[in-house]
Protein backbone atom coordinates (compact mmCIF):
# COMPACT_ATOMS: atom_id res chain seq x y z
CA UNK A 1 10.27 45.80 23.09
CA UNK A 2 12.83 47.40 25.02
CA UNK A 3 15.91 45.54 26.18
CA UNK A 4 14.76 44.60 29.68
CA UNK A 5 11.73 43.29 28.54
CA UNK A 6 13.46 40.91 26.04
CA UNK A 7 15.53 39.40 28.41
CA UNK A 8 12.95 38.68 30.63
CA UNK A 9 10.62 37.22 28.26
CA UNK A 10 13.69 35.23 27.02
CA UNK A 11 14.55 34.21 30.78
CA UNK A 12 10.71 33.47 30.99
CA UNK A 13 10.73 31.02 28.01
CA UNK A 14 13.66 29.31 28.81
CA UNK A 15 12.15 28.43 32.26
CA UNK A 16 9.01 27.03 30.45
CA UNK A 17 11.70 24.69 27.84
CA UNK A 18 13.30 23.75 30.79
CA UNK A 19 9.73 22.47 32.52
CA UNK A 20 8.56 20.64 29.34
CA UNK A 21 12.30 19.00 29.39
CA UNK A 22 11.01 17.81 32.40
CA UNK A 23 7.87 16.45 31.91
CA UNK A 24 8.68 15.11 28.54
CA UNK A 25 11.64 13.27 30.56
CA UNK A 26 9.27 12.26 33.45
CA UNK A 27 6.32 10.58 30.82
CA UNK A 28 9.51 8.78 29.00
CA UNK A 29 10.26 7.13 32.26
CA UNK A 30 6.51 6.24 33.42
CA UNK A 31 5.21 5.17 29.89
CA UNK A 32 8.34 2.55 29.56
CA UNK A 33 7.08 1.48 33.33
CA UNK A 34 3.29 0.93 32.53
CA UNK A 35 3.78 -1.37 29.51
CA UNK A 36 6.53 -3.69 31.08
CA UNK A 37 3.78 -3.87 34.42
CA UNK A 38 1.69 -4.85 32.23
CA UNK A 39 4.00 -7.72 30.49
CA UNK A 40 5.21 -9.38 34.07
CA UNK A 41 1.91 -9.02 34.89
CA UNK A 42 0.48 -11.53 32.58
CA UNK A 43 3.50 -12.81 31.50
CA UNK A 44 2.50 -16.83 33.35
CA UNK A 45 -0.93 -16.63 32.76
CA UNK A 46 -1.96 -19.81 31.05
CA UNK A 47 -5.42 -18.59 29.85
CA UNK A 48 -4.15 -15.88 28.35
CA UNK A 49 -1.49 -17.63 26.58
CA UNK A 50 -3.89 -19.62 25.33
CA UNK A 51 -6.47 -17.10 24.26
CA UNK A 52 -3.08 -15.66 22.36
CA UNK A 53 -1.68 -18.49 20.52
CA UNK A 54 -5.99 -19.13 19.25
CA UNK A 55 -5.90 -15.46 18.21
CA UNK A 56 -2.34 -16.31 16.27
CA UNK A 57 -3.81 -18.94 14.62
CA UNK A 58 -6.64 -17.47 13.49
CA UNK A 59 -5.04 -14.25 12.07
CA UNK A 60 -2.63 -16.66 10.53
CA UNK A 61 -5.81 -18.22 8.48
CA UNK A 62 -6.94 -14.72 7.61
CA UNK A 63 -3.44 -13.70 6.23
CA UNK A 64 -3.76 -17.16 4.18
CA UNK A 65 -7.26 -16.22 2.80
CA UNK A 66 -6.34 -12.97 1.93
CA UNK A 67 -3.38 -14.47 -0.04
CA UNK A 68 -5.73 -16.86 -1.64
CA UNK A 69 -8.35 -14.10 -3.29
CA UNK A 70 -8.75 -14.21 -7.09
CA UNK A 71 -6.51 -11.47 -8.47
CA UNK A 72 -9.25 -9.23 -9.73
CA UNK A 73 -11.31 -8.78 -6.13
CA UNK A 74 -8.14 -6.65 -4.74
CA UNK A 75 -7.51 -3.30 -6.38
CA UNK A 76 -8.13 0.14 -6.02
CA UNK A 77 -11.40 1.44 -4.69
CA UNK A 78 -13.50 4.15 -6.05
């Protein structure tokens, strides 16, 4: 590859980093957006909070069954 060549395929390539700087940047700044929408969106709905403390308590039983199994029904699997 002669000289020229080089330094355009570098110039080329450091165009594209730059672009993907970009976009990685941009989906940073959109993804953080989306999730806190979706937070204030729901954030004083009653129902909801309701359906959510339910679900609490009943992975909270599950986590107390699980601790409750006889010793020899956890182990490795085969």
């Amino acid at each position: 590859m002669t000289p020229k060549r080089l330094a355009d395929r570098v110039a080329q390539l450091e165009e594209r980093v730059k672009e993907l700087r970009l976009e990685v940047h941009s989906s940073r700044e959109h993804g953080a957006k989306d999730w806190r929408r979706a937070v204030e969106k729901f954030a004083d709905d009653e129902d909801l909070q309701s359906i959510l403390q339910e679900a609490m308590k009943l992975r909270e039983a599950d986590r107390k069954r699980a601790r409750e199994k006889p010793a020899g029904r956890q182990g490795k699997r085969r």
